[in-house]
Protein backbone atom coordinates (compact mmCIF):
# COMPACT_ATOMS: atom_id res chain seq x y z
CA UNK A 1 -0.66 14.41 10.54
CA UNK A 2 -2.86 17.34 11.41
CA UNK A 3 -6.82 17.90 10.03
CA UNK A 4 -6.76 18.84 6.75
CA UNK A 5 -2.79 17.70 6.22
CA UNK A 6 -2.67 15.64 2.76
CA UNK A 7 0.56 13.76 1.48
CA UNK A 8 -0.12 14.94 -2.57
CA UNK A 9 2.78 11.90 -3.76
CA UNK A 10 1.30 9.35 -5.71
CA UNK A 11 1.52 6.51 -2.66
CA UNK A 12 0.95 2.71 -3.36
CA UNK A 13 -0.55 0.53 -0.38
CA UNK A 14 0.07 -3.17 -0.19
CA UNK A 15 -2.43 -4.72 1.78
CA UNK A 16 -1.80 -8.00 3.29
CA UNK A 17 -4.76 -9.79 4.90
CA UNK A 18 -2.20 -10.97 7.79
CA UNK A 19 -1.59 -7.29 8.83
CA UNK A 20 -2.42 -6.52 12.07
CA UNK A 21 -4.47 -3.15 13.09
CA UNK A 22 -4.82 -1.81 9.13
CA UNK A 23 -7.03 1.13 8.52
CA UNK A 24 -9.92 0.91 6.25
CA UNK A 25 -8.56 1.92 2.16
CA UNK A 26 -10.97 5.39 2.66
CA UNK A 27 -9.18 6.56 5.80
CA UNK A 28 -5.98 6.52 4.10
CA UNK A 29 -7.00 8.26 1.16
CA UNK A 30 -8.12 11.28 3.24
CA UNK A 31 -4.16 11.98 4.15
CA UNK A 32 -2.98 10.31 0.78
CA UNK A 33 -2.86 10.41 -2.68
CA UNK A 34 -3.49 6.62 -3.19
CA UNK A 35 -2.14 5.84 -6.81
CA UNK A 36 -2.39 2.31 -6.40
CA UNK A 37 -4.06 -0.35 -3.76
CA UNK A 38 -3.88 -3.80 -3.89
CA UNK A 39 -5.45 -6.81 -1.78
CA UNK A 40 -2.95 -9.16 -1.47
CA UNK A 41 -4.17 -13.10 -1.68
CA UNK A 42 -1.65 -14.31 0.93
CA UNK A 43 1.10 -12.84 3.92
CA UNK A 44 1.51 -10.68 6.28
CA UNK A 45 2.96 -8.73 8.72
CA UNK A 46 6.89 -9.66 7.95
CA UNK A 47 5.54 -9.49 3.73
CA UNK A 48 8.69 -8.73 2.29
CA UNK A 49 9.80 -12.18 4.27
CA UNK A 50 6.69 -13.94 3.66
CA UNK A 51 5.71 -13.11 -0.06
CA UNK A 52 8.36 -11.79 -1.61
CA UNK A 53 7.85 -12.29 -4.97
CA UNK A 54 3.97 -10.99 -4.65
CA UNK A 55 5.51 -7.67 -3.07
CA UNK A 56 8.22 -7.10 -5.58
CA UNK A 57 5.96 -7.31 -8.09
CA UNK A 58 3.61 -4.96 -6.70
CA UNK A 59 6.38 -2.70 -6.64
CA UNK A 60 7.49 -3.08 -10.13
CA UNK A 61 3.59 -2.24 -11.09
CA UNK A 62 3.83 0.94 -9.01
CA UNK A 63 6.87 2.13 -10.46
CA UNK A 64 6.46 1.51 -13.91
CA UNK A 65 4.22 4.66 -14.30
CA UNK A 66 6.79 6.83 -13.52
CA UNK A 67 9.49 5.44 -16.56
């Protein structure tokens, strides 16, 4: 992404504290339009694997806005 480059779709970031190497929440809002951003309690890298039902849910929140 180039300076000054912003992705205007409503985005939702699932942070889980076993990610490795994630950026700070107010460097991705500079390229993003963060609609939603949770802190996960638990997982990680391999989430979808890991905490399944904690990520689907997440995703049903996200979504739900747009019904």
């Amino acid at each position: 992404m180039q300076e000054n480059e912003r992705v205007n779709v409503p985005t939702a970031v699932a942070h889980f504290p076993g990610e490795l190497l994630f950026p700070p929440q107010v460097w991705v809002e500079r390229g993003y339009d963060v609609a939603q951003w949770t802190e996960m309690p638990r997982g990680g890298h391999f989430a979808a694997l890991e905490q399944p039902e904690l990520l689907a849910e997440d995703l049903r929140c996200f979504f739900r806005q747009f019904r």
